[in-house]
N, C-alpha and C. Protein backbone atom coordinates (compact mmCIF):
# COMPACT_ATOMS: atom_id res chain seq x y z
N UNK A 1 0.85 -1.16 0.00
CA UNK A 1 0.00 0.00 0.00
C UNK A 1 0.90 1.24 0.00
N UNK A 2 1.30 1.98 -0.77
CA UNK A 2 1.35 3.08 -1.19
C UNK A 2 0.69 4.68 -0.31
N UNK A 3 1.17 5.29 0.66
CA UNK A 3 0.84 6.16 1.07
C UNK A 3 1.90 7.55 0.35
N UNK A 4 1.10 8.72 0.68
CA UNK A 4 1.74 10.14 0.83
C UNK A 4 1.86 10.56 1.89
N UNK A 5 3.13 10.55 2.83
CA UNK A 5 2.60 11.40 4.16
C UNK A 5 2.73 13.05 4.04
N UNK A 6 2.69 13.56 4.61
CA UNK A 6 3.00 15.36 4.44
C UNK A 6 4.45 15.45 4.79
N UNK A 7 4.79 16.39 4.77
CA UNK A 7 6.32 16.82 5.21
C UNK A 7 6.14 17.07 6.58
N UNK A 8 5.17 17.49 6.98
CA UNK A 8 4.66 17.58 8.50
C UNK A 8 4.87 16.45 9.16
N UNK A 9 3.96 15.60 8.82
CA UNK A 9 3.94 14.10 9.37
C UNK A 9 5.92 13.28 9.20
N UNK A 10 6.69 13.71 8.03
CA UNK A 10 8.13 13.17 7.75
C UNK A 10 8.64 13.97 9.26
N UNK A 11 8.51 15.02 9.29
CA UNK A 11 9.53 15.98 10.59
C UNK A 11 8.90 15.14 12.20
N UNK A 12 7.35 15.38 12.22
CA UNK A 12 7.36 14.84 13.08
C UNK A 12 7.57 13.31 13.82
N UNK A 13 7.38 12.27 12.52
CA UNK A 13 8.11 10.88 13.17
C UNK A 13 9.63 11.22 12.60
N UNK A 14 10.61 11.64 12.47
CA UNK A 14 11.91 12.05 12.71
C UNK A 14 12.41 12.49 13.98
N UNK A 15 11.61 13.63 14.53
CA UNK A 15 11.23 14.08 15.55
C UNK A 15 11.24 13.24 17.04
N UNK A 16 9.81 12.31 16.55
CA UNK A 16 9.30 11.14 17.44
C UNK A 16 11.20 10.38 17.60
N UNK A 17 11.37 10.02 16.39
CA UNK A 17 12.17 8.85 16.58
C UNK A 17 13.71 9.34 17.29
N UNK A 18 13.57 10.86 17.27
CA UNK A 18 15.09 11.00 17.69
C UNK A 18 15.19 10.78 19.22
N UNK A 19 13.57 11.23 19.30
CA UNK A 19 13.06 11.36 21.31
C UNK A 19 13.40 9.92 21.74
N UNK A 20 12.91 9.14 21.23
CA UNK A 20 12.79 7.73 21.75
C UNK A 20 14.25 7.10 21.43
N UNK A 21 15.26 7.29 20.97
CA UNK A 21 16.24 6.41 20.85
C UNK A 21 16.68 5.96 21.53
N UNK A 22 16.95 7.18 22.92
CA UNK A 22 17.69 6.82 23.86
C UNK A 22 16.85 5.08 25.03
N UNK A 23 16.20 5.48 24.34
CA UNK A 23 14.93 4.85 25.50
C UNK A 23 15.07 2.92 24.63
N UNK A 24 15.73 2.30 23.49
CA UNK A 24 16.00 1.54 22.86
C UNK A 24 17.56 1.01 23.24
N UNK A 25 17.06 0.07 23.07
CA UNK A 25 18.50 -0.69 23.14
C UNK A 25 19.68 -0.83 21.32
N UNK A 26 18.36 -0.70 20.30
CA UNK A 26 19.08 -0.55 18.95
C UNK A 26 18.81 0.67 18.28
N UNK A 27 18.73 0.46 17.09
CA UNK A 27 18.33 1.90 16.64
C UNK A 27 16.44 1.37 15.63
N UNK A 28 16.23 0.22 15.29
CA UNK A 28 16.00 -0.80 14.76
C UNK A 28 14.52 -1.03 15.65
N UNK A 29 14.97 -0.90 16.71
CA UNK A 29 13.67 -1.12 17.47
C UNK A 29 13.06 0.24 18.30
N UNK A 30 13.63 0.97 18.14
CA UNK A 30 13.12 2.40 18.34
C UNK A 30 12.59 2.99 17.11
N UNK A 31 12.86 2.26 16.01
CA UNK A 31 12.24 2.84 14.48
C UNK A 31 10.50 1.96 14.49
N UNK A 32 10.88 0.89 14.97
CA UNK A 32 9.89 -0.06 15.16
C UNK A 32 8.89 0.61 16.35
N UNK A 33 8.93 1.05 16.91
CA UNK A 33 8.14 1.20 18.58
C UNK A 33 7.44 2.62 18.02
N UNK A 34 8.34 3.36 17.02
CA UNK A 34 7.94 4.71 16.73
C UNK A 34 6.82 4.69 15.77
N UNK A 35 7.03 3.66 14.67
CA UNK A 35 6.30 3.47 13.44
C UNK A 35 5.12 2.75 13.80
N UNK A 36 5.12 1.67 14.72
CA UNK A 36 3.65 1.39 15.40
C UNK A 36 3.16 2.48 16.18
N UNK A 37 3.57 3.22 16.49
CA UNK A 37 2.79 4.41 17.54
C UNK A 37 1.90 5.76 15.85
N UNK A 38 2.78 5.34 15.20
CA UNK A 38 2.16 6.62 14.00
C UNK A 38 1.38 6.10 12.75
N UNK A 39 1.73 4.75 13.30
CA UNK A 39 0.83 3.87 12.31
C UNK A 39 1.55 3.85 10.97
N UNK A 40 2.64 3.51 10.56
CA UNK A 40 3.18 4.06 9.36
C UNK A 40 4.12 2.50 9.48
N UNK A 41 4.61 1.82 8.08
CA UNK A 41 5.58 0.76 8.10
C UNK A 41 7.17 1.19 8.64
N UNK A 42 7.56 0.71 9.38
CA UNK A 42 8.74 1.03 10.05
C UNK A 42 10.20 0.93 8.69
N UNK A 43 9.87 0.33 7.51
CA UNK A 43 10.79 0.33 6.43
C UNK A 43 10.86 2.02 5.99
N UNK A 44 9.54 2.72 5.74
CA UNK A 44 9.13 3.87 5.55
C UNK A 44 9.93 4.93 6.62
N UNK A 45 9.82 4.73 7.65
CA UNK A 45 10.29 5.89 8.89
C UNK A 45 12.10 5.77 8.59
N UNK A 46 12.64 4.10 8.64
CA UNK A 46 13.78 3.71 7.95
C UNK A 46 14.55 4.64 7.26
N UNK A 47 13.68 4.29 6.21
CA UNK A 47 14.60 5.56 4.90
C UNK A 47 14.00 6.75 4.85
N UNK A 48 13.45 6.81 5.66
CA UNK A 48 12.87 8.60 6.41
C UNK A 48 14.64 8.91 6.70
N UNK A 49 14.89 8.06 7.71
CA UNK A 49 16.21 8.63 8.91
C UNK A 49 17.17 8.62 7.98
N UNK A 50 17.44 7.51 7.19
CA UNK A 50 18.50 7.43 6.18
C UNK A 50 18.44 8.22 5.47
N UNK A 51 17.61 9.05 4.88
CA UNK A 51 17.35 10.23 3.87
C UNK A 51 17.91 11.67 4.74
N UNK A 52 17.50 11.42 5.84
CA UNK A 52 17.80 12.59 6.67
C UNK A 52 19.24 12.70 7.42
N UNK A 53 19.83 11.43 7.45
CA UNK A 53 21.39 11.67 7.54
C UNK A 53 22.77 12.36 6.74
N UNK A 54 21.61 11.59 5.32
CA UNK A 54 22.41 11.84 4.49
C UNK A 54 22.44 13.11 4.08
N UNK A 55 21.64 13.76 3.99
CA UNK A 55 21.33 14.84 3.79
C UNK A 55 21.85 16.52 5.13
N UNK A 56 21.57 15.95 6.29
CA UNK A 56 22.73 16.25 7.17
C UNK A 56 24.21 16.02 7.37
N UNK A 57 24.69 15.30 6.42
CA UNK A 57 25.91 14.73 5.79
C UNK A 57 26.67 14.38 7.35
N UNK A 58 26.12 13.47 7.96
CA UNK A 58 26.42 12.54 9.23
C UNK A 58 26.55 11.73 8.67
N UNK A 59 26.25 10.69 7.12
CA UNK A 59 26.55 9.71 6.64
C UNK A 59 26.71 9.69 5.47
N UNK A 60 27.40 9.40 4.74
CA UNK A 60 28.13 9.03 3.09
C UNK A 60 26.78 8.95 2.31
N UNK A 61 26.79 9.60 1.28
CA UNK A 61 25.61 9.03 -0.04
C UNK A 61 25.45 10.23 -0.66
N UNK A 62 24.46 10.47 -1.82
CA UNK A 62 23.98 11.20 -2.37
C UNK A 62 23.14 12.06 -1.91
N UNK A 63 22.91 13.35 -1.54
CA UNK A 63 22.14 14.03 -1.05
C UNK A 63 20.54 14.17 -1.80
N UNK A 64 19.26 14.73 -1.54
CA UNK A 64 18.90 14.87 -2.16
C UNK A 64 18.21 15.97 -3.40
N UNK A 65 19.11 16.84 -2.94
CA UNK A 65 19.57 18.15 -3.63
C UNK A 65 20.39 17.81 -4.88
N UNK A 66 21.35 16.88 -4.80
CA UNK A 66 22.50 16.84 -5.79
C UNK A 66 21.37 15.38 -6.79
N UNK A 67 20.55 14.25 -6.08
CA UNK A 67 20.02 13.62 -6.65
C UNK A 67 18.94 14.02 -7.43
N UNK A 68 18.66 15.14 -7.38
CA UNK A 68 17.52 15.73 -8.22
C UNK A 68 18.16 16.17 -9.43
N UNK A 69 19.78 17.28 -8.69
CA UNK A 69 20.71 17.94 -9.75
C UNK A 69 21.27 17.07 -11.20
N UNK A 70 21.37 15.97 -10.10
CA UNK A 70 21.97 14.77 -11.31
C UNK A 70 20.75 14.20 -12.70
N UNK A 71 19.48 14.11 -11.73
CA UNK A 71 18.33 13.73 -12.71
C UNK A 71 18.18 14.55 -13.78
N UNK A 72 18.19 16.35 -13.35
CA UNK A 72 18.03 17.30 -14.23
C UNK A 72 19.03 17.45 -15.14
N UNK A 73 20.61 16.87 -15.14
CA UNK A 73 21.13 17.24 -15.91
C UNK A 73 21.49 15.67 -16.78
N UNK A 74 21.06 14.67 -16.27
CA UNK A 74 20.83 13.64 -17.36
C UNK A 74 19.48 13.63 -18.26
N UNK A 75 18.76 14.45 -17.78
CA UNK A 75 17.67 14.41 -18.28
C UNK A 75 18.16 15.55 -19.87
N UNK A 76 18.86 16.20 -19.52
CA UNK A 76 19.32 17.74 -20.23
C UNK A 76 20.74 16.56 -21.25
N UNK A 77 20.97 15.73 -20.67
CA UNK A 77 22.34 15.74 -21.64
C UNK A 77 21.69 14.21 -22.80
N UNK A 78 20.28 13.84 -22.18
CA UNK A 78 19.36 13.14 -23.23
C UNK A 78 19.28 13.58 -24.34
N UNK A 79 18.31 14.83 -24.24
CA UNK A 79 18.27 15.78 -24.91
C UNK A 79 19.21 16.11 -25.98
N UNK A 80 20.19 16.63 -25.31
CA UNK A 80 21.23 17.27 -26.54
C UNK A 80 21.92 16.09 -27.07
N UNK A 81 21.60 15.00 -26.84
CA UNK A 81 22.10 13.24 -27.77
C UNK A 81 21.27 13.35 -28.71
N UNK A 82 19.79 13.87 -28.46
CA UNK A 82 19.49 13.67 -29.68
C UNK A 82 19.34 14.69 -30.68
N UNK A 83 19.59 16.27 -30.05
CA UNK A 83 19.79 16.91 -31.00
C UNK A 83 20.80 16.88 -31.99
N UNK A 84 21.93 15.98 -31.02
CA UNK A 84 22.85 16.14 -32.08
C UNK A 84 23.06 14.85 -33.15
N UNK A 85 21.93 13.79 -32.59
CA UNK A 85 21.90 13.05 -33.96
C UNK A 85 21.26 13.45 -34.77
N UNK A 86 20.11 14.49 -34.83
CA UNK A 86 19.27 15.19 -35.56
C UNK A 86 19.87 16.02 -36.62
N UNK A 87 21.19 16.96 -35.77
CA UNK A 87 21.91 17.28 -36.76
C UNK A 87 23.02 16.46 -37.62
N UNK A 88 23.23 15.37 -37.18
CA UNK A 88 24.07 14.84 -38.01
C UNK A 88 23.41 14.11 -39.00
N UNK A 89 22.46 13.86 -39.01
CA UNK A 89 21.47 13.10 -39.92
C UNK A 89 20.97 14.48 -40.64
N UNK A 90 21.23 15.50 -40.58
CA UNK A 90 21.09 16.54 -41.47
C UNK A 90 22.26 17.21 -42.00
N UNK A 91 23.14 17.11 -41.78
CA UNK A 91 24.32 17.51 -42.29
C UNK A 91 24.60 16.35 -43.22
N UNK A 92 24.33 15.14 -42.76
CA UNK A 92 24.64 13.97 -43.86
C UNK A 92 23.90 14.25 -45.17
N UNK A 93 22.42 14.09 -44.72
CA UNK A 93 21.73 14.47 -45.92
C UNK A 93 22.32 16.17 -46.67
N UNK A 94 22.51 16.81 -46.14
CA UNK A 94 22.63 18.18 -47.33
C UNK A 94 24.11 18.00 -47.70
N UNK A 95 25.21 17.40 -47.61
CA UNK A 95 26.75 16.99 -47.66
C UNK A 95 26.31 16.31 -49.30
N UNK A 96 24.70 15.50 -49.09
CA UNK A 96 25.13 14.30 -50.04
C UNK A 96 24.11 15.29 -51.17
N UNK A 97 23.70 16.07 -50.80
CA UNK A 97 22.91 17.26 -52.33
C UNK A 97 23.71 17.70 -52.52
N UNK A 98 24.52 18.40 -51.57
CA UNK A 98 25.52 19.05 -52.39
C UNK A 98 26.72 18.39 -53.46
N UNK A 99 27.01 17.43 -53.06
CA UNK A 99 27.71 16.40 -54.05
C UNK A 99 26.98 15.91 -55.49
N UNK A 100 25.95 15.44 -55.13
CA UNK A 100 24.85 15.49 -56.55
C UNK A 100 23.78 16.27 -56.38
N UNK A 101 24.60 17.48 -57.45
CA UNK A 101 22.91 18.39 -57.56
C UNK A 101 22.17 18.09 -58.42
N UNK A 102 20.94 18.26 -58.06
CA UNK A 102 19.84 17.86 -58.94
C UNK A 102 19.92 18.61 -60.60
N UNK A 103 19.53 17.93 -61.73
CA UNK A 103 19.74 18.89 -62.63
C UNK A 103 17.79 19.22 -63.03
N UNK A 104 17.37 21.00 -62.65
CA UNK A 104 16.33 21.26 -62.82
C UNK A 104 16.24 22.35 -63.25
């Protein structure tokens, strides 16, 4: 099942889960104790925290500032692949009129 939570609801079980850690013996079961209290799958709250480390750069990975940056500019260098087969498939063709001109 597929939910949207708000950004409200992301801060506050982040929030929840930072309160309760101490109160856990792992980190694992304080994600667990938090995610049954908000009703939400504890895999979900998971890569809530993991998203939010990384992004506080407390842990190694891709941010998600630079993972958007990267999407936008592969998305942009798609693009200009195919403009530039567009032009080369047009430069081919007018290379090969100009070599045989039509006689009219």
């Amino acid at each position: 099942m597929n939910r949207r939570y708000s950004p409200e609801m992301r801060e506050r079980a982040l929030r929840t889960l930072a309160e309760s850690r101490p109160d856990h013996p792992t980190t694992m079961s304080a994600i667990r104790h938090v995610a049954g209290m908000l009703g939400m799958s504890p895999e979900t709250l998971r890569l809530w925290e993991r998203r939010y480390e990384v992004d506080a750069g407390v842990k190694p990975g891709v941010t998600t500032e630079a993972a958007a940056e990267i999407k936008q500019l592969q998305k942009k260098v798609s693009g200009l692949r195919k403009a530039n087969e567009i032009l080369r498939a047009a430069s081919i063709f007018f290379a090969k009129e100009l070599d045989h001109p039509s006689t009219r």
